[in-house]
N, C-alpha and C. Protein backbone atom coordinates (compact mmCIF):
# COMPACT_ATOMS: atom_id res chain seq x y z
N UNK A 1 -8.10 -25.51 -23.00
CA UNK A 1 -8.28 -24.08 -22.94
C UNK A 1 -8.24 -23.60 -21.49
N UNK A 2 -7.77 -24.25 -20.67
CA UNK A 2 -7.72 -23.87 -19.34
C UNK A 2 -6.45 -23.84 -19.03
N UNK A 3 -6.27 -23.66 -17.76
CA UNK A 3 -4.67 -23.64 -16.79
C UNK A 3 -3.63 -23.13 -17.59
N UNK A 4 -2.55 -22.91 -17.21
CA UNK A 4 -1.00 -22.28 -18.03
C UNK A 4 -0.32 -23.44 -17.99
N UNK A 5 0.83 -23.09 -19.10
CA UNK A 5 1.39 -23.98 -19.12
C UNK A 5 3.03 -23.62 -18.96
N UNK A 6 4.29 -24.60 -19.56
CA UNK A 6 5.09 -23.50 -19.58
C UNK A 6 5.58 -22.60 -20.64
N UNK A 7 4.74 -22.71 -21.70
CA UNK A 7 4.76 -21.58 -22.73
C UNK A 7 3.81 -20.58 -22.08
N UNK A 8 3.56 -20.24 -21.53
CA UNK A 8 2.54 -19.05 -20.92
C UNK A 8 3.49 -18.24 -20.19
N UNK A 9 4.04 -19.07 -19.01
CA UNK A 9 5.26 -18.55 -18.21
C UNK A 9 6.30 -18.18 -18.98
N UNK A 10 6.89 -18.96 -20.05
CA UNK A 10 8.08 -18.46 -20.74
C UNK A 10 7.59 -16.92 -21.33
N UNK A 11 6.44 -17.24 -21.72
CA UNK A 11 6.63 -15.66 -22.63
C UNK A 11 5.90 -14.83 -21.76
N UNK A 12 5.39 -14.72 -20.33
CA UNK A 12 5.70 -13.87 -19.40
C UNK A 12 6.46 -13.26 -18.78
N UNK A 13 7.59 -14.58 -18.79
CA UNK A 13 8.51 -14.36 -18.14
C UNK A 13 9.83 -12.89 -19.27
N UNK A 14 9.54 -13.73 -20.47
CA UNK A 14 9.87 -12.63 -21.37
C UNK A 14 9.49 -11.05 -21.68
N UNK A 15 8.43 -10.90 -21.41
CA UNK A 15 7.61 -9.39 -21.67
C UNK A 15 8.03 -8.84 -20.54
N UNK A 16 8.14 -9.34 -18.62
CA UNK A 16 8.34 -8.85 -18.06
C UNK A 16 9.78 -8.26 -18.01
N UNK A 17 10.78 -9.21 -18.34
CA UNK A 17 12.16 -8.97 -18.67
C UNK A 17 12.27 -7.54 -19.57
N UNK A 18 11.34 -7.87 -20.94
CA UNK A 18 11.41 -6.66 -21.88
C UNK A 18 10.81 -5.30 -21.32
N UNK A 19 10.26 -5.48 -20.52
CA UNK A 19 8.93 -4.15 -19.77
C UNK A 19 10.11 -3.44 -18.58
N UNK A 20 10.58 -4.06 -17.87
CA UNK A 20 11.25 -3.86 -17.06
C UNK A 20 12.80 -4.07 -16.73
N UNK A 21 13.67 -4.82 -17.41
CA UNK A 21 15.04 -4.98 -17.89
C UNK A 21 15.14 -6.27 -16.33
N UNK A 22 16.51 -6.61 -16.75
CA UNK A 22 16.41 -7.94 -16.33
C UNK A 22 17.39 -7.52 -14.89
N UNK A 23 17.58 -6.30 -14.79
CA UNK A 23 18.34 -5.11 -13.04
C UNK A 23 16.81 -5.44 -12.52
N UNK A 24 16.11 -4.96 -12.62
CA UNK A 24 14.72 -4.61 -11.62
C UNK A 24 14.18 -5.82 -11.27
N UNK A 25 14.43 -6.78 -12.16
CA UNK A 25 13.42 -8.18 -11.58
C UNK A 25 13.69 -8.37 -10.49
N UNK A 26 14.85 -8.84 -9.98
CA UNK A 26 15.28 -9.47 -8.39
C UNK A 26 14.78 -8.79 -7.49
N UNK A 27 14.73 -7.36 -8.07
CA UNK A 27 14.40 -5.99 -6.47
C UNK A 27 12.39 -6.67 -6.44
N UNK A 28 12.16 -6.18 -7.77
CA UNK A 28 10.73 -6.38 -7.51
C UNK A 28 10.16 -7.67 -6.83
N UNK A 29 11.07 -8.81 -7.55
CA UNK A 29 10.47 -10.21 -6.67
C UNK A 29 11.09 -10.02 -5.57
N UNK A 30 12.14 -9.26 -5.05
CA UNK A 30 12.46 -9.29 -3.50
C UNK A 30 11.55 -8.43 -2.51
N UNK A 31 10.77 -7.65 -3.50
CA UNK A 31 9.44 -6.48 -2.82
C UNK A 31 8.43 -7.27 -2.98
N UNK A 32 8.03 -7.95 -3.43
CA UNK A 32 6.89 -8.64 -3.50
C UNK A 32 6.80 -9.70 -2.69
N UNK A 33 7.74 -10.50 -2.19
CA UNK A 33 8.48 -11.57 -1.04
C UNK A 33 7.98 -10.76 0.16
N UNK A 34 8.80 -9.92 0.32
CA UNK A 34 8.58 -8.85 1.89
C UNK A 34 7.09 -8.56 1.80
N UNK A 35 6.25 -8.27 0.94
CA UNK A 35 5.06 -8.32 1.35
C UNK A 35 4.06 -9.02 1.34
N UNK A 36 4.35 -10.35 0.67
CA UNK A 36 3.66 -11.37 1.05
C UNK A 36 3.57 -11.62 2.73
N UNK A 37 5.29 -11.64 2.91
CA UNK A 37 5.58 -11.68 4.54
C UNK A 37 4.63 -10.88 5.73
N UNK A 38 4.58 -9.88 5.03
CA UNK A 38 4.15 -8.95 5.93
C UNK A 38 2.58 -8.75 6.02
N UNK A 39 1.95 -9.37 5.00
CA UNK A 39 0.46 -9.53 4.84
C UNK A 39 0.49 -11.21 5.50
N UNK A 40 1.25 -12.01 5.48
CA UNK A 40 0.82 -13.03 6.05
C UNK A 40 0.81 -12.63 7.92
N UNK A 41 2.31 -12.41 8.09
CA UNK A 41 2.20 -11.84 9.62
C UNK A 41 0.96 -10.97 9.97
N UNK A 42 0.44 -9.90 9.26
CA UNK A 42 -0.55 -9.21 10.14
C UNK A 42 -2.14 -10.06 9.99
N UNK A 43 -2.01 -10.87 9.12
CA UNK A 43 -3.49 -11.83 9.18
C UNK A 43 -3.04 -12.58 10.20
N UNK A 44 -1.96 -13.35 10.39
CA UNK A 44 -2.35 -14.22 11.57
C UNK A 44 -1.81 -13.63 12.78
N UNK A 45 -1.95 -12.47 12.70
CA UNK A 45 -1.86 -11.29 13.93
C UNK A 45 -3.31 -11.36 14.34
N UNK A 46 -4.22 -11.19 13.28
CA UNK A 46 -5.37 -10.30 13.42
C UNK A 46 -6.51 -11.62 13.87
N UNK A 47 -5.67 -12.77 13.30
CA UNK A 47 -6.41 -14.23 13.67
C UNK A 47 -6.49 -14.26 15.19
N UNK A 48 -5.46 -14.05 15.81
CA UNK A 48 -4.32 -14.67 17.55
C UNK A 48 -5.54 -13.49 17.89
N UNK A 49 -5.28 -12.08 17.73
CA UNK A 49 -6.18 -10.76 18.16
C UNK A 49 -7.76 -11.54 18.37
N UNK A 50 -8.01 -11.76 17.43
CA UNK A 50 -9.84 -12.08 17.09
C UNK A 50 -9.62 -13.48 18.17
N UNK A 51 -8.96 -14.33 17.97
CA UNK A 51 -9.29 -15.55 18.95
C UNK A 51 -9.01 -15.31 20.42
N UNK A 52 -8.32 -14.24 20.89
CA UNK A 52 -8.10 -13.90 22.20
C UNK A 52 -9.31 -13.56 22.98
N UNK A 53 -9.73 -12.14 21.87
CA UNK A 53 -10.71 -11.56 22.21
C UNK A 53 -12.06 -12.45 22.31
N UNK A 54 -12.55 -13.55 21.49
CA UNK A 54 -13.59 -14.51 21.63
C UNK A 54 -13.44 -15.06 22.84
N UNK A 55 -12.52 -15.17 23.40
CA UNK A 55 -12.49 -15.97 24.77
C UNK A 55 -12.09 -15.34 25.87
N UNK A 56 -11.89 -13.56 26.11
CA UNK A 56 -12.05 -13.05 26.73
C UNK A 56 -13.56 -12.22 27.41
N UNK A 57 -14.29 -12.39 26.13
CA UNK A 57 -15.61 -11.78 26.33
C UNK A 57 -16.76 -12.88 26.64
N UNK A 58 -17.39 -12.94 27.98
CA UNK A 58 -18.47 -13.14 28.14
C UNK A 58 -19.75 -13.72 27.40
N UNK A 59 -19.98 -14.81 27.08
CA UNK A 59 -21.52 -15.34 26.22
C UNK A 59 -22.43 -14.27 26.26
N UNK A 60 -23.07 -13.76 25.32
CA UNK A 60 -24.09 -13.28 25.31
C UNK A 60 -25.26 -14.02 24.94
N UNK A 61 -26.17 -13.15 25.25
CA UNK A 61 -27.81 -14.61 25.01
C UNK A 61 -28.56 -14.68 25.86
């Protein structure tokens, strides 16, 4: 009763096809790609930012 399998995916993969026609899939998984991208780049933006700044500022204490 746990995890998916590939009957889970197949008939996901089906409803989404039927919900949305089988033109839109590629755009949407190609929009969803670009923003994985773009949420990964600004976290390890915000990582490089935060670790700069730790070692630019002074110990307090």
């Amino acid at each position: 009763m746990g995890g998916l399998t590939g009957w889970h995916f197949l008939i996901l993969l089906v409803v989404l096809v039927l919900l949305f026609g089988s033109k839109r899939l590629p755009d949407m998984a190609r929009a969803v790609g670009q923003s994985a991208r773009i949420f990964k780049g600004e976290m390890k933006g915000n990582k490089e930012q935060q670790h700069t700044s730790d070692t630019t500022q002074p110990p307090t204490g």
